[in-house]
Structure formats: C-alpha cells, structure tokens
Protein backbone atom coordinates (compact mmCIF):
# COMPACT_ATOMS: atom_id res chain seq x y z
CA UNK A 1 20.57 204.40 191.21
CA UNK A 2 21.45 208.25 192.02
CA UNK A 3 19.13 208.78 195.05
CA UNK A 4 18.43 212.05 196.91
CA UNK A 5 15.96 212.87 199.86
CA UNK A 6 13.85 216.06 199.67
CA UNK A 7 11.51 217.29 202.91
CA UNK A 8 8.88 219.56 202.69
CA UNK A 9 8.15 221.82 205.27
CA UNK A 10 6.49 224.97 205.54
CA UNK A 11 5.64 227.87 207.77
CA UNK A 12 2.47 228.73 208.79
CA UNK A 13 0.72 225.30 209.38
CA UNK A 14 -3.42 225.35 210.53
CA UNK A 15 -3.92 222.21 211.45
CA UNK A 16 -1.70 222.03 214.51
CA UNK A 17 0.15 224.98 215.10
CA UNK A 18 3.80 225.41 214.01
CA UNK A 19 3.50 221.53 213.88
CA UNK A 20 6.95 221.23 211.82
CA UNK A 21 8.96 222.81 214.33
CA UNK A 22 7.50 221.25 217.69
CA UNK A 23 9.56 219.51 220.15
CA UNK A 24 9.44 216.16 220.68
CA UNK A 25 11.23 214.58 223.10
CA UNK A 26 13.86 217.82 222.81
CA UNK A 27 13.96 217.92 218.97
CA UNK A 28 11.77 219.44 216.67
CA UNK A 29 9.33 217.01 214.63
CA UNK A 30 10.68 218.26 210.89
CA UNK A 31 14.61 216.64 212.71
CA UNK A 32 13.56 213.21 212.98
CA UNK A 33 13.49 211.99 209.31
CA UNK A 34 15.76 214.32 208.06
CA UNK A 35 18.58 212.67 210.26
CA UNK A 36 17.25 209.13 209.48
CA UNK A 37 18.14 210.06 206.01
CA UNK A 38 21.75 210.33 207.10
CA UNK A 39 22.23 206.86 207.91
CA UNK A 40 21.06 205.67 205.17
CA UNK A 41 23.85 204.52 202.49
CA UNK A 42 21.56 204.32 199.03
CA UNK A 43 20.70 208.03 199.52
CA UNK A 44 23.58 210.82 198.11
CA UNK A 45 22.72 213.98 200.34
CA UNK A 46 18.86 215.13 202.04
CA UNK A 47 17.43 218.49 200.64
CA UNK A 48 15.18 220.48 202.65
CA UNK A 49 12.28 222.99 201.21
CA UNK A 50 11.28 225.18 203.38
CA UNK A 51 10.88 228.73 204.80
CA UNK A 52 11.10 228.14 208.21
CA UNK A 53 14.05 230.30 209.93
CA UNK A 54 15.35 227.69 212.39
CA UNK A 55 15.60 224.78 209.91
CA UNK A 56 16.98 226.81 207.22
CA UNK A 57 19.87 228.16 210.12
CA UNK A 58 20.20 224.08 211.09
CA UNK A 59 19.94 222.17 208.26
CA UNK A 60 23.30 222.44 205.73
CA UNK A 61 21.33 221.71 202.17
CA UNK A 62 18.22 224.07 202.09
CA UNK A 63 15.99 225.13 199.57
CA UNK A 64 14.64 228.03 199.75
CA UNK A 65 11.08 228.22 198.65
CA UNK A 66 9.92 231.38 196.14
CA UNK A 67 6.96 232.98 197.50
CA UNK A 68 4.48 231.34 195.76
CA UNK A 69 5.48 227.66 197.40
CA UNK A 70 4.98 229.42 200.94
CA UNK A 71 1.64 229.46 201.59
CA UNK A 72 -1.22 227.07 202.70
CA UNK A 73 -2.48 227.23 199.26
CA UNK A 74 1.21 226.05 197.82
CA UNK A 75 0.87 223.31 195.43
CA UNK A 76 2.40 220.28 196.52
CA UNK A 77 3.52 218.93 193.89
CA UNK A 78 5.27 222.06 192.32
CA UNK A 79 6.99 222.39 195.00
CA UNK A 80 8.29 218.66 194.65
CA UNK A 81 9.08 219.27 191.50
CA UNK A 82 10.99 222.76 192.41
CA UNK A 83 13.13 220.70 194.97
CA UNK A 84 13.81 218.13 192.06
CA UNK A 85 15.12 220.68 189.60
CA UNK A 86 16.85 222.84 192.18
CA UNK A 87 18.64 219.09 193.28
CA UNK A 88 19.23 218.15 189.88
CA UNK A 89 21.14 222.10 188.78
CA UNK A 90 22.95 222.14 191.92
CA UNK A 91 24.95 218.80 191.32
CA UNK A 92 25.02 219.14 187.85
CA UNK A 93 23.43 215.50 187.51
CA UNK A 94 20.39 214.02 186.91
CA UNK A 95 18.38 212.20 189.66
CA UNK A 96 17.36 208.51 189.39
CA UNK A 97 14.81 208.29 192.57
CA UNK A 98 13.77 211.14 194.77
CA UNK A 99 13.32 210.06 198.78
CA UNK A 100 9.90 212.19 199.69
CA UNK A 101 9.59 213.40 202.94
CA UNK A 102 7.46 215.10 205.32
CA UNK A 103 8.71 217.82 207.94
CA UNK A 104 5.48 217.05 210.42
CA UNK A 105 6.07 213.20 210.59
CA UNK A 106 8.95 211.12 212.65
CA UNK A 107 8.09 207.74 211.34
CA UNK A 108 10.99 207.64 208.31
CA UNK A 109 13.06 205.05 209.83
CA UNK A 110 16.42 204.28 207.74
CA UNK A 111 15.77 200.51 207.74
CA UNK A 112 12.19 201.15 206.21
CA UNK A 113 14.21 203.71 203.85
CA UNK A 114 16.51 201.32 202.71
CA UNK A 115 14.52 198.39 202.75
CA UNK A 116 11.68 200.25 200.04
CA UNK A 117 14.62 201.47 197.85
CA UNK A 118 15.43 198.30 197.63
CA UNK A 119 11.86 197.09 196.47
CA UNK A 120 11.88 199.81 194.00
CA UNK A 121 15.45 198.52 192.73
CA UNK A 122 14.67 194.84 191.95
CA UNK A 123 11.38 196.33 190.15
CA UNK A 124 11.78 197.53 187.19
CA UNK A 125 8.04 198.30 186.57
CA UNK A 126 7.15 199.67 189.49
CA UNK A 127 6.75 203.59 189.86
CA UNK A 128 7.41 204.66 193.37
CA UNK A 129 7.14 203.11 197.10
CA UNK A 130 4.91 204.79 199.51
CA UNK A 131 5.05 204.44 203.50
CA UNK A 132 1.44 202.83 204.75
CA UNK A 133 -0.51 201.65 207.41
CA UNK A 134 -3.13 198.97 207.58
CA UNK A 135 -6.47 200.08 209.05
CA UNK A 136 -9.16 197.77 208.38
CA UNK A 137 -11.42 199.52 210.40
CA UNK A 138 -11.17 202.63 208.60
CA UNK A 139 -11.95 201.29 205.30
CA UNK A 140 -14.61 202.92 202.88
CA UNK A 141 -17.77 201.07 203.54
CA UNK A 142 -18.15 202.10 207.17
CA UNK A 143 -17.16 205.83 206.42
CA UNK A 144 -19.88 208.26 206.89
CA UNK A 145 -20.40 211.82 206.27
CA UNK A 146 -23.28 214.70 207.09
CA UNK A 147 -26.04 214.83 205.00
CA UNK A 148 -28.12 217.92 206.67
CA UNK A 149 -27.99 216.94 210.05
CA UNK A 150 -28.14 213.20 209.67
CA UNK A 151 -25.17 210.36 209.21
CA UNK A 152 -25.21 209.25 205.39
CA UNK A 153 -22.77 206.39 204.18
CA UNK A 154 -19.65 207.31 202.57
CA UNK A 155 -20.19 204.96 199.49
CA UNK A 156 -23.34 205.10 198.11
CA UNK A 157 -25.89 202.18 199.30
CA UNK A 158 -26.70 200.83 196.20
CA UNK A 159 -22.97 199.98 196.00
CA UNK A 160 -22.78 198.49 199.32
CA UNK A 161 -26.07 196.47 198.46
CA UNK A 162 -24.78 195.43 195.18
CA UNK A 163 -21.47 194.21 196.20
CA UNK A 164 -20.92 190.13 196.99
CA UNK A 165 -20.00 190.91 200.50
CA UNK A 166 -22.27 189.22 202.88
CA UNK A 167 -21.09 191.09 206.43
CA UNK A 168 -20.60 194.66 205.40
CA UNK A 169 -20.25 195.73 209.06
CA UNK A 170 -17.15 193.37 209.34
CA UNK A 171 -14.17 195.67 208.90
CA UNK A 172 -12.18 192.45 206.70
CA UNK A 173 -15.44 191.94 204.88
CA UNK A 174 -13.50 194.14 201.94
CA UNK A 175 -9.81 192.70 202.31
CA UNK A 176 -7.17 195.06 203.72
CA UNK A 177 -7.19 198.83 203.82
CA UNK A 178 -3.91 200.93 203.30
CA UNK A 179 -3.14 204.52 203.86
CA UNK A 180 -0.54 206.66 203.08
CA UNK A 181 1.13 207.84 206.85
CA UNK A 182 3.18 210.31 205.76
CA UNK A 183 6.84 208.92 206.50
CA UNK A 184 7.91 208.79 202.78
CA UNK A 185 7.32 208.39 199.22
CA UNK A 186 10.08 206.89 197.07
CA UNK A 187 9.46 207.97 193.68
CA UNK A 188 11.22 207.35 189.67
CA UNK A 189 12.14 210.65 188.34
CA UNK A 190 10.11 209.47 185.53
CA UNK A 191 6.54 209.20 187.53
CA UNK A 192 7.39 212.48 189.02
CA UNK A 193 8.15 214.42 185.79
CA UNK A 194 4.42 212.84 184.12
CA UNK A 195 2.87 213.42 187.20
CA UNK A 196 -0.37 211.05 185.67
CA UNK A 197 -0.53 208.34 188.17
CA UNK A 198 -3.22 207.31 190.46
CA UNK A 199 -4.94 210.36 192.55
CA UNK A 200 -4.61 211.84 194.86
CA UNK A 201 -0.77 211.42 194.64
CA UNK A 202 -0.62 211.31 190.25
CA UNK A 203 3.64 212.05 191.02
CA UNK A 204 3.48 208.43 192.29
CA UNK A 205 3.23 207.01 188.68
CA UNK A 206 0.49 203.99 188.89
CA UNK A 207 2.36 200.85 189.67
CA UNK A 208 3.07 201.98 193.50
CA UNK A 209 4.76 199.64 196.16
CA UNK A 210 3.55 200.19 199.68
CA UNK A 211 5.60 199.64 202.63
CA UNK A 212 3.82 198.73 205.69
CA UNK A 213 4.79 200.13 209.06
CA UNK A 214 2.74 200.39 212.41
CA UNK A 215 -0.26 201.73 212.29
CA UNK A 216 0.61 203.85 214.75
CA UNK A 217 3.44 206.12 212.72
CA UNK A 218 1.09 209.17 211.18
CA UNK A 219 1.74 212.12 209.96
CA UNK A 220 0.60 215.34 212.44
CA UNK A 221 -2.58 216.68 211.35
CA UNK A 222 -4.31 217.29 214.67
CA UNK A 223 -3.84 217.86 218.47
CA UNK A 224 -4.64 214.29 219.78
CA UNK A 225 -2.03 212.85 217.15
CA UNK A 226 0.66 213.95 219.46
CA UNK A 227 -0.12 211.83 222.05
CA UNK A 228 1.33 209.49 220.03
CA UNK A 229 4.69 210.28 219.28
C-alpha cells in the first residue's frame, strides 16, 4: 500500500491556549507524533497542515493552509481532504491509505502505527483504523446534561427503562465503551473521498477498526488534561 501521514494543526486554538505548540517535556506537543511517524517503515513521508510559524520553519514537508482552513470555524474534513490532494499533486501518485494525525496529541506511538496499518492490510473490507480508549464509565446511559437548572439523563428514560439491562448504574451493564483519543485515524483513500461513513467522523467509511491504547493517551482539549502527559 502507498501510505502517507498528514497532521493537522492550527493556530489560534480556544480550548487550551496555543495547545499545539506547548512544551512538553522540552518539545512542543504537535513534535511528538510527527517524529513517531518517522520510524515507522509502512509510511512514505509525514505532511503537516498548518499555519503555525514555528512548525512550518521546523518541519521539512508543510502544507500551507489557504485562509479559509485557518480558522476555528475550518472544516475538518476539507482540510483533510486539501492535505490529500496537495500529497497526492506533489508526488505525482496516488495515495492508498492516509495516516491522520493530530498536532495537540502525543499518544501516536510507531508500534500502534504500524501495528493498525497492518489490521487495515489483511482487511480488505474494512474502511479505516481509529486510535481508542476504553471507558466504561463514561458510557451513554450514565451521561447527563442541564435541563433548566436540574440534571436530566443523556438518553432518554424511556430508553433506559425499555432496554433488557437489569443494573443500569453498572458501568459494564452495556458492554464496552470506545472513544476516539485523538492519536490517529488510518483511513482508505476511498472512505475519505465518499466521506459517507458513520458520524461524526463520515471520512472513516463505516466498517472502522479500533485500536485500543491506554486510556490515559487523549487528545488536549482542556487545562487539567496536561497533567497527564
């Protein structure tokens, strides 16, 4: 397969402030992956999309975004799909499975790289391979959310009620609970060009691997999250 890596990063994150470029440990988050990439053999050359001045002076294959990819309102997935075409025109080639990653995340390890091209190799029909991690606790039926001032259950309690489950409040009662954790997504050209898979990632196609890794490897969304890297 003719593999490439692509990160996303962007100035002007909210959520944690100039989260891509903080230093962990002495090297700035959006490093991390992109230099697990190198060691890993399956992948031809890491991409990086981005408008960030120090990663486009560091980083040797940059792609620089058009305005309308640079703000906080950028769509995703076009600018996936810019980084695919750019990739794609540069080498003069066309690419079989694009490595997906994330500039505020250091969790990409090349085994787990290498291991979930793998998976996606030796199956045919699957899509794409996305990064995970279990959390049981987490899963929908003990979500809640504000109704007025007052707690209200995620899923509706007629479905809760209705469902064969006999301990709701036990956090198995529903099997395991995934989530994406923002190391990588490993996707087919094909799922990415249809772009009609499962939501809220359709570019994965809809027959998606997942890779588990600790629970603890998340992508940086808030303060407290740095605590644990």
């Amino acid at each position: 397969m003719n593999v490439y890596a692509l990160q996303t990063a962007r100035m002007g994150s909210k959520s944690v402030l100039n989260k891509n470029t903080l230093k962990i440990k002495g090297k700035p988050l959006w490093l991390y992956n992109a230099e697990n990439t190198i060691a890993c053999n399956s992948i031809n050359k890491t991409w990086i999309s981005t408008d960030i001045p120090e990663i486009i002076k560091k980083w040797p294959w940059v792609i620089k975004r058009p305005e309308n990819l640079c703000g906080d309102k950028a769509s995703h997935y076009d600018t996936i799909l810019h980084g695919l075409n750019y990739i794609e025109a540069f080498h003069k080639q066309t690419v079989d499975v694009l490595v997906i990653l994330l500039g505020n995340n250091n969790g990409a390890d090349a085994f787990d790289i290498e291991m979930s091209i793998d998976m996606l190799r030796n199956d045919p029909k699957a899509s794409s391979v996305m990064s995970v991690g279990k959390y049981n606790m987490f899963n929908p039926f003990r979500a809640y959310k504000k109704t007025n001032k007052y707690a209200n259950t995620y899923v509706d309690q007629k479905v809760t009620k209705n469902s064969t489950k006999s301990n709701h409040n036990d956090k198995n009662a529903y099997g395991d609970v995934y989530f994406f954790n923002g190391s990588f997504w490993i996707c087919r050209r094909e799922a990415i060009i249809k772009n009609n898979g499962l939501l809220p990632f359709p570019w994965l196609g809809k027959n998606i691997l997942m890779y588990e890794q600790n629970p603890q490897i998340m992508e940086v969304d808030a303060e407290w999250q740095l605590a644990l890297l």
